[in-house]
Protein backbone atom coordinates (compact mmCIF):
# COMPACT_ATOMS: atom_id res chain seq x y z
CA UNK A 1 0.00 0.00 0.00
CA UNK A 2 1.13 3.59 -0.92
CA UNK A 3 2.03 5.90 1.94
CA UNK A 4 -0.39 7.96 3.18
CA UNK A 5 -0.12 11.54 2.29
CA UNK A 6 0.78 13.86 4.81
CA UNK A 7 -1.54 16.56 5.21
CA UNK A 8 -0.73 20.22 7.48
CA UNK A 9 -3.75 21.69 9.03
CA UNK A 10 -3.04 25.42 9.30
CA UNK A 11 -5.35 27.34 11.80
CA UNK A 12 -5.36 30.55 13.61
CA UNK A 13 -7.38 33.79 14.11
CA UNK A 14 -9.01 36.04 11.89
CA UNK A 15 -6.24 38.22 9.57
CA UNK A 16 -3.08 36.55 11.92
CA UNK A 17 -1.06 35.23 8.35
CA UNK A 18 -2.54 31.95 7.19
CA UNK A 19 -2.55 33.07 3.45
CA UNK A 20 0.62 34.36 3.42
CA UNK A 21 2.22 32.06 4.79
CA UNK A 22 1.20 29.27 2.61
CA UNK A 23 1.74 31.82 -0.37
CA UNK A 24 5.70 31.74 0.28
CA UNK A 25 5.27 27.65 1.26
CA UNK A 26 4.13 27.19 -2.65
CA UNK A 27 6.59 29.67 -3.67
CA UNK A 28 9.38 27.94 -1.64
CA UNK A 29 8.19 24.49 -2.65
CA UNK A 30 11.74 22.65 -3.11
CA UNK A 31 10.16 20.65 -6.01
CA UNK A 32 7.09 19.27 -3.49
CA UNK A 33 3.62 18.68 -5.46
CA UNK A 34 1.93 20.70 -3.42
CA UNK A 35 -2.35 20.77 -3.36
CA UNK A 36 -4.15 23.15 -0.91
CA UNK A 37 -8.09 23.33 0.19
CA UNK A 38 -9.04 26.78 1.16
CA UNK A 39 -12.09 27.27 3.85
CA UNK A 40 -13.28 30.38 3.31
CA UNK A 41 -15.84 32.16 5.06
CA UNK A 42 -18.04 34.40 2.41
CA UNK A 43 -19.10 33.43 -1.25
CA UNK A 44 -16.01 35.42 -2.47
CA UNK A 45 -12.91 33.45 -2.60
CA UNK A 46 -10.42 36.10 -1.81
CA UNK A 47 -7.84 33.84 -0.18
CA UNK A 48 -7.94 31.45 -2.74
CA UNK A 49 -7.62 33.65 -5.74
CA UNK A 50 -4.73 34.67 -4.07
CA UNK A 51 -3.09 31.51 -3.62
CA UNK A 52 -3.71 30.98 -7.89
CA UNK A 53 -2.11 34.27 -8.28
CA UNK A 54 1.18 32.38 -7.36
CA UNK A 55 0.96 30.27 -10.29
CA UNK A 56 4.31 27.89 -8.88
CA UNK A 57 3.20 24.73 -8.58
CA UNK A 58 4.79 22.11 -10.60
CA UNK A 59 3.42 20.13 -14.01
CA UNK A 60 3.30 17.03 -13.97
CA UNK A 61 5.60 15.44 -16.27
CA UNK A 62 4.00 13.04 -19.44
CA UNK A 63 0.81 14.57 -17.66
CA UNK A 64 -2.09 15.25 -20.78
CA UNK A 65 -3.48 17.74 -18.32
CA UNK A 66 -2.39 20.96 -17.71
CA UNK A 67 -1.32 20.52 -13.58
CA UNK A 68 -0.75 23.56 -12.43
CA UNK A 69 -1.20 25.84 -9.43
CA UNK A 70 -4.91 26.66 -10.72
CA UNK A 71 -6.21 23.44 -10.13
CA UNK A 72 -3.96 22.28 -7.13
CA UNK A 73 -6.40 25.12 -5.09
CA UNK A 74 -9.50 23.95 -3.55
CA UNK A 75 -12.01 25.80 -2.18
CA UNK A 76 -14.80 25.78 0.44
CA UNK A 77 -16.58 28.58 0.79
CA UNK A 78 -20.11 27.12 2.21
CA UNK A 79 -19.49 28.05 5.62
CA UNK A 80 -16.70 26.12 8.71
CA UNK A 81 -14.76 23.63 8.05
CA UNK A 82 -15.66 22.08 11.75
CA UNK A 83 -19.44 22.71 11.18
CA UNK A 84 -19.46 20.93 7.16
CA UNK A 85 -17.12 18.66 7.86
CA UNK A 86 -19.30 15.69 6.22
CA UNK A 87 -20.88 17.74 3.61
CA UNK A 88 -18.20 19.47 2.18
CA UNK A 89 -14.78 18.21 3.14
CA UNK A 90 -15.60 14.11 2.45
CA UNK A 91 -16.25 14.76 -1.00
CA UNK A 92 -13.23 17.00 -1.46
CA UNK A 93 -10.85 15.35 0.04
CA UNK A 94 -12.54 12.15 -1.64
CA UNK A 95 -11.46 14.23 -4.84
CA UNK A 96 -7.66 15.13 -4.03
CA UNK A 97 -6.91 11.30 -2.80
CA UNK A 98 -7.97 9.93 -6.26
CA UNK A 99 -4.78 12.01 -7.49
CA UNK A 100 -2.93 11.07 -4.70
CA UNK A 101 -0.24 9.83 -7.03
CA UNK A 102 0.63 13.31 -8.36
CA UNK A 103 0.35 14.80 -4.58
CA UNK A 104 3.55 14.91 -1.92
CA UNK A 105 1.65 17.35 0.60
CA UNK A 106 -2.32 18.42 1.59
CA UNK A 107 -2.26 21.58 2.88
CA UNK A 108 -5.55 23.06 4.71
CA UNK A 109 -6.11 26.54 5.67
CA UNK A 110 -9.28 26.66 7.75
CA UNK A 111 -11.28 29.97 8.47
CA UNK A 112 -9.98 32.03 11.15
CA UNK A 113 -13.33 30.85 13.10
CA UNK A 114 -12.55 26.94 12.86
CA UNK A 115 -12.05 24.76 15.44
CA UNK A 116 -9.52 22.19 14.14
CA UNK A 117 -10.76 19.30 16.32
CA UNK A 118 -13.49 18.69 14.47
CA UNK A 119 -11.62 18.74 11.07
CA UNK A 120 -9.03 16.33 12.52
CA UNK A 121 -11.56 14.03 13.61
CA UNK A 122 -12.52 13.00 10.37
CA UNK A 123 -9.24 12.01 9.53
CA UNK A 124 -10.61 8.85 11.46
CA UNK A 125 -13.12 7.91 9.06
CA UNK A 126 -12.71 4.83 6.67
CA UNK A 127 -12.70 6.97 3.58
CA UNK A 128 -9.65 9.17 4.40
CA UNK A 129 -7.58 7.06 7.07
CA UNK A 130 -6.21 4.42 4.79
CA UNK A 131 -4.69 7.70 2.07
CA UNK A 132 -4.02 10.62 4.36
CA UNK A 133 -2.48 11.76 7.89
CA UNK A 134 -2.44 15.08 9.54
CA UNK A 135 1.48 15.49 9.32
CA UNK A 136 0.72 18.33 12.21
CA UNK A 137 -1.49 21.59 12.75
CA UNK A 138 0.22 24.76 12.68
CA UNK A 139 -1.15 27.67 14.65
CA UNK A 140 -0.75 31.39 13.34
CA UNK A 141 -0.53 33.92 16.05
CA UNK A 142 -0.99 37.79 15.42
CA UNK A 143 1.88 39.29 17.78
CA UNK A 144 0.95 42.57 17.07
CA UNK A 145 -3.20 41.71 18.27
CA UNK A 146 -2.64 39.83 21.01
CA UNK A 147 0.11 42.10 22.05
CA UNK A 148 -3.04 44.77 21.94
CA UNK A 149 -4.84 42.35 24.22
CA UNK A 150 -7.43 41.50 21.41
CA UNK A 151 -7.41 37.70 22.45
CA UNK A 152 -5.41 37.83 26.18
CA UNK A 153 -7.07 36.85 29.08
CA UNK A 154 -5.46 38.50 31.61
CA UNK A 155 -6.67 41.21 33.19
CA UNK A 156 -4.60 44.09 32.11
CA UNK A 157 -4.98 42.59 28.06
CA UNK A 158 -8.83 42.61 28.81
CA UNK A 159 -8.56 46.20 30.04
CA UNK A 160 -6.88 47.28 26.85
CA UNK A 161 -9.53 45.73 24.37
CA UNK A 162 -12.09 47.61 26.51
CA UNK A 163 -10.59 50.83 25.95
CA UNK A 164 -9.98 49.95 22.63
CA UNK A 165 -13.30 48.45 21.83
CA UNK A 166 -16.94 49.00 23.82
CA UNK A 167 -18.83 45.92 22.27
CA UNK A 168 -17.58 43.32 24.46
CA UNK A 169 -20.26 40.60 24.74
CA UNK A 170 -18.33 38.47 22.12
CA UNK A 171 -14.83 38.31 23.71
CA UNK A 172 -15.73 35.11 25.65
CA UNK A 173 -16.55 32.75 22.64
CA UNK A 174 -13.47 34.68 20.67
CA UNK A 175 -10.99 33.70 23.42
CA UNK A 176 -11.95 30.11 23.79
CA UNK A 177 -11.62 29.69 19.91
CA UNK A 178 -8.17 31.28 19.91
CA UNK A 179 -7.29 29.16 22.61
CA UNK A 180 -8.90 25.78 21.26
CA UNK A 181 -6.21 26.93 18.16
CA UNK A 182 -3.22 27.16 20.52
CA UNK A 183 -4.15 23.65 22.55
CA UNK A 184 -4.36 21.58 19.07
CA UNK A 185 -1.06 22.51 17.35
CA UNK A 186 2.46 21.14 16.58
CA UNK A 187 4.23 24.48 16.25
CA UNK A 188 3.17 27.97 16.70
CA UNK A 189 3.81 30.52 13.94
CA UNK A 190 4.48 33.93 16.10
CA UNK A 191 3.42 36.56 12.96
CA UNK A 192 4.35 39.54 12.51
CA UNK A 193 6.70 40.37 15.12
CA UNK A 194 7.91 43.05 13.24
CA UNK A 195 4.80 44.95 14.94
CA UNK A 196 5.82 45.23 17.75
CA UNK A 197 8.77 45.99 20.46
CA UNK A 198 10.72 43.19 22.25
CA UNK A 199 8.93 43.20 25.43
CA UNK A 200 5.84 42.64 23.90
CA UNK A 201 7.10 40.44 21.98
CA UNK A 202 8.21 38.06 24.85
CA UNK A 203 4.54 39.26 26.89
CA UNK A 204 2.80 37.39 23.66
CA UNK A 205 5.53 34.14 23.95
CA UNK A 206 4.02 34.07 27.48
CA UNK A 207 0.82 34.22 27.22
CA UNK A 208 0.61 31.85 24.70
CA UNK A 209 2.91 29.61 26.14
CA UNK A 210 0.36 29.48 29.18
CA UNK A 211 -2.58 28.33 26.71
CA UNK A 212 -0.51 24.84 25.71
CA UNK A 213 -0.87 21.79 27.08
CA UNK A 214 2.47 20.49 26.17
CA UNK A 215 5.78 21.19 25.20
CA UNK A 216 4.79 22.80 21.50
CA UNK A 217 8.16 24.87 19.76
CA UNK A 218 7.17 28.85 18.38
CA UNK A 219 8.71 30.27 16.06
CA UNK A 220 8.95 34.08 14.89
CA UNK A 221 7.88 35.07 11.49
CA UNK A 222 7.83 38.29 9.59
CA UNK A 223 4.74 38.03 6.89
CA UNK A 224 4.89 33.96 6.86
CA UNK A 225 8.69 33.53 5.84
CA UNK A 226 9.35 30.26 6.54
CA UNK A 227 11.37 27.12 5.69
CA UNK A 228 9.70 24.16 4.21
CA UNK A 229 11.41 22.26 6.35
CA UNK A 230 10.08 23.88 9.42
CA UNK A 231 6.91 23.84 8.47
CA UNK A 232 6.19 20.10 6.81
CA UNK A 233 7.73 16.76 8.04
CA UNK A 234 6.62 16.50 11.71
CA UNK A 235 4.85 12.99 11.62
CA UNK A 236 2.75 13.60 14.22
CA UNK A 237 -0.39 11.63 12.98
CA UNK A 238 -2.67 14.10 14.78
CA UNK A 239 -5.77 12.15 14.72
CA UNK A 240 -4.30 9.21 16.64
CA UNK A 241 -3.54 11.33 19.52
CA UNK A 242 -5.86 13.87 20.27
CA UNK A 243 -6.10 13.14 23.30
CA UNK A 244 -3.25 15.64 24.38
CA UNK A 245 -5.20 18.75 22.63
CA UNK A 246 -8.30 19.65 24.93
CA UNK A 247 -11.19 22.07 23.91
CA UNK A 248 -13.37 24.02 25.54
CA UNK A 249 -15.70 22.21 23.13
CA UNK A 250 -14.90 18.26 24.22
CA UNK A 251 -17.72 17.54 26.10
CA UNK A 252 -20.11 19.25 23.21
CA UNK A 253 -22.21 17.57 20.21
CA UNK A 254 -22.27 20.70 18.03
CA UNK A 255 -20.79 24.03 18.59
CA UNK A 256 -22.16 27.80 17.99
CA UNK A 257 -18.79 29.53 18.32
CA UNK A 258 -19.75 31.70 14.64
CA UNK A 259 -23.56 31.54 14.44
CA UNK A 260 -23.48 35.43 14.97
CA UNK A 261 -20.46 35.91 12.82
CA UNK A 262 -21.33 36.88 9.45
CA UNK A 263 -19.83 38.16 6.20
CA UNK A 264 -20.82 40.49 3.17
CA UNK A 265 -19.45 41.38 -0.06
CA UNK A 266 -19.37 44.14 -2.28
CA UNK A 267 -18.15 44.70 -5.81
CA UNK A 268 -17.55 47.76 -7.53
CA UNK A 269 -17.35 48.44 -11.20
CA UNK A 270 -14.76 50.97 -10.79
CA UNK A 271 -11.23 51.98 -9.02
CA UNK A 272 -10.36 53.67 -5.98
CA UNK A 273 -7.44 55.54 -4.80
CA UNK A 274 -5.78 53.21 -2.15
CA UNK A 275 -5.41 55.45 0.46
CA UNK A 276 -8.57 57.04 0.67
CA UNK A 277 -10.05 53.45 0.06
CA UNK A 278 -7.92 52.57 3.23
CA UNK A 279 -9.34 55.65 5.62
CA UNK A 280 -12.66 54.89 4.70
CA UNK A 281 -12.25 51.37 5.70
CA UNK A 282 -10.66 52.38 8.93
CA UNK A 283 -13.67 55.08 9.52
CA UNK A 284 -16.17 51.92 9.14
CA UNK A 285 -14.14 49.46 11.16
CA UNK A 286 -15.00 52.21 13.91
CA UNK A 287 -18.72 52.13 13.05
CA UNK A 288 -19.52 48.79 12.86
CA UNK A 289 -18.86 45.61 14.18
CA UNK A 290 -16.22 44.42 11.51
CA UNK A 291 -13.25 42.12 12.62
CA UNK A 292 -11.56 41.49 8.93
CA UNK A 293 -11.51 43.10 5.58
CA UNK A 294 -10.02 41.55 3.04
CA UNK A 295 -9.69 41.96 -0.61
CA UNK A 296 -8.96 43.22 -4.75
CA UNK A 297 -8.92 46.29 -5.61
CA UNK A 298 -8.61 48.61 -9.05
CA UNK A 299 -6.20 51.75 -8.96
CA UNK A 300 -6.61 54.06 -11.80
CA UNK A 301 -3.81 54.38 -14.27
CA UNK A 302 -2.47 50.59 -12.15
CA UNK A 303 -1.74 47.64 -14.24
CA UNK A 304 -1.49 45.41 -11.58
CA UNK A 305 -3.89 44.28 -8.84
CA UNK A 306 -3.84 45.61 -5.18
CA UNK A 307 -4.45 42.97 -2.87
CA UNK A 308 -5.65 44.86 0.63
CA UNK A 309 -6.30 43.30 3.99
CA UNK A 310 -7.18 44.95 7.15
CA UNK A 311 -7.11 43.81 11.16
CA UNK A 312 -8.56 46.22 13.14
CA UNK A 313 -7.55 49.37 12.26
CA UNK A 314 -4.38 47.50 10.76
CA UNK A 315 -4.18 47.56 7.02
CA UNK A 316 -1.60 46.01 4.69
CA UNK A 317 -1.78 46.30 0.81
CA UNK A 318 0.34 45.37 -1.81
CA UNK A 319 0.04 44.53 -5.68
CA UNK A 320 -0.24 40.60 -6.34
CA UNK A 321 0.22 40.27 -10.09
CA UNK A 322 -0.98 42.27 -12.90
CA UNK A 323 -4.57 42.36 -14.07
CA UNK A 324 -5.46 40.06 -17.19
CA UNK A 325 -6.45 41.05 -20.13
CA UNK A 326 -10.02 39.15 -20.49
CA UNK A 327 -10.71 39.70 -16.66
CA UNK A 328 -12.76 42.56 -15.61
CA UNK A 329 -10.54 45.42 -13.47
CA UNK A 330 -13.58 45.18 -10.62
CA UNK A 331 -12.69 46.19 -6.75
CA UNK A 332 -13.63 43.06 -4.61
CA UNK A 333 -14.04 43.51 -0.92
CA UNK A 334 -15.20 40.95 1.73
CA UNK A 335 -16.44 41.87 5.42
CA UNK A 336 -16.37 39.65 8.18
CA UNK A 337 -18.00 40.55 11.45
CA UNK A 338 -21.12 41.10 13.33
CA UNK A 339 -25.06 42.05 12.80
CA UNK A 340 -23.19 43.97 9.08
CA UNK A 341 -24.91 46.66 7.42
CA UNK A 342 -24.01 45.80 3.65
CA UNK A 343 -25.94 49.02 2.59
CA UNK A 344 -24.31 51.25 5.00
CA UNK A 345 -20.96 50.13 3.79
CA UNK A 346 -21.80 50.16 0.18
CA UNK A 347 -23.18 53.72 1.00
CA UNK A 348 -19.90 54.94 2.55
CA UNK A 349 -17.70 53.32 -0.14
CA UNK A 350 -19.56 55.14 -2.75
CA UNK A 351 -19.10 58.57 -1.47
């Protein structure tokens, strides 16, 4: 029998660097046939478009089809990994292990609301035990937001995110999700340290080193720049020994950890100057409920296309690849956060 293939679940909050991360992965693939199954949350598939865009994955060689990066992305975009697991993983990953013969590595980037439990779980089942292993789950930590106190839960962090923020009836379920995240990994992914100063820095290492139930490494990273060989070849089988990796949801049958959570989309026939795209985001992050933006966007007289993401009042942008020529130059934006006004933010964006 063929060896299983080794598959890296990689979880972690909302905007904390699971996309880019696995962008320099497939960019930095040493040769490795590398297939990846996005869960998104929204009907837009921002993070996936984004992981086409890198257009690095190998061909196959004597292959009649075209295997490329295009078609080594899978996406989910019906809603959580851990709440679909049988209706839209099984058939999925039913898909991929049919090619298993032109696949080294699985990754899976789950929604920054997953609980990875669940998802690992299934690696029990008949259909996908015999094929596939989780090689090890991967945690990405935001330095910068928990070094804010977005996620801490001690009680000078909590103070800060109540300054910071007055809505505060969801930090409870938000915590024990991040902290679900930390219990179940093999290595910790400490993102974006570059954010912040070296005490807070080793505050965060803390904190999170408090939330694991075993000896787990972390490492620093500065927007996902990693080696392969950090990252793949832990052999952990995962879903013969979860045991080790408690959750606050063990003892449950189903879970509402995102049933108020939400996302919109919006999609403009036009361009937008990026910085004044950028304060209006910020201005609505302050007037609604809205924990991620992420996105395409058109710049006039720009041949490529900006790719803009936003934490918070944190916003990154850069330009992916240029625009092609049969595609239409549109500005894509998806929301994610709570009880959102899609015509208020249309309306603002339109001013």
């Amino acid at each position: 029998m063929a060896a299983k293939i080794p598959v890296t679940v990689i979880t972690g909050f909302l905007g904390s660097g699971k996309t880019t991360l696995i962008r320099h992965l497939l960019q930095n693939n040493q040769g490795r046939r590398i297939a990846v199954l996005v869960n998104e949350f929204g009907e837009l598939g921002i993070d996936g478009e984004l992981l086409k865009s890198c257009q690095v994955c190998p061909e196959d060689e004597g292959s009649t089809e075209n295997e490329n990066n295009e078609n080594n992305i899978y996406e989910l975009t019906n809603g959580c990994l851990c709440c679909t697991v049988q209706e839209e993983f099984l058939p999925t990953m039913q898909q991929l292990l049919k090619r298993r013969d032109k696949i080294d590595y699985i990754l899976i980037e789950t929604s920054g609301l997953a609980l990875p439990k669940p998802l690992i779980k299934a690696f029990r089942w008949q259909e996908i035990r015999n094929a596939a292993t989780v090689d090890a789950v991967i945690t990405v930590v935001d330095c910068a937001a928990v070094a804010a106190g977005t996620f801490a839960s001690n009680p000078e962090a909590v103070e800060v995110q109540r300054q910071a923020d007055d809505s505060l009836e969801h930090e409870t379920p938000l915590q024990e999700l991040f902290e679900d995240q930390l219990a179940c990994a093999d290595l910790v992914v400490l993102n974006k340290t570059d954010l912040v100063n070296n005490f807070s820095k080793v505050k965060v290492e803390e904190l999170v080193k408090q939330e694991l139930p075993r000896i787990v490494k972390i490492v620093e990273s500065n927007q996902g720049k990693l080696d392969p060989s950090i990252l793949l070849g832990f052999e952990a089988a995962v879903e013969d020994n979860l045991d080790s990796r408690p959750s606050h949801h063990d003892s449950e049958e189903e879970h509402e950890h995102d049933e108020e959570i939400t996302s919109t989309h919006l999609i403009f026939d036009r361009s937008f100057d990026p910085e004044r795209l950028q304060n209006q985001l910020q201005e609505l992050v302050q007037q609604q409920d809205i924990y991620r933006i992420k996105g395409f966007v058109s710049v006039p007289n720009k041949a490529m296309r900006l790719v803009m993401q936003g934490v918070g009042n944190r916003f990154e942008k850069f330009y992916d690849r240029p625009w092609n020529t049969q595609e239409e130059r549109q500005t894509k934006l998806v929301f994610i956060g709570r009880d959102l006004d899609a015509s208020k933010i249309e309306l603002a964006l339109s001013r």
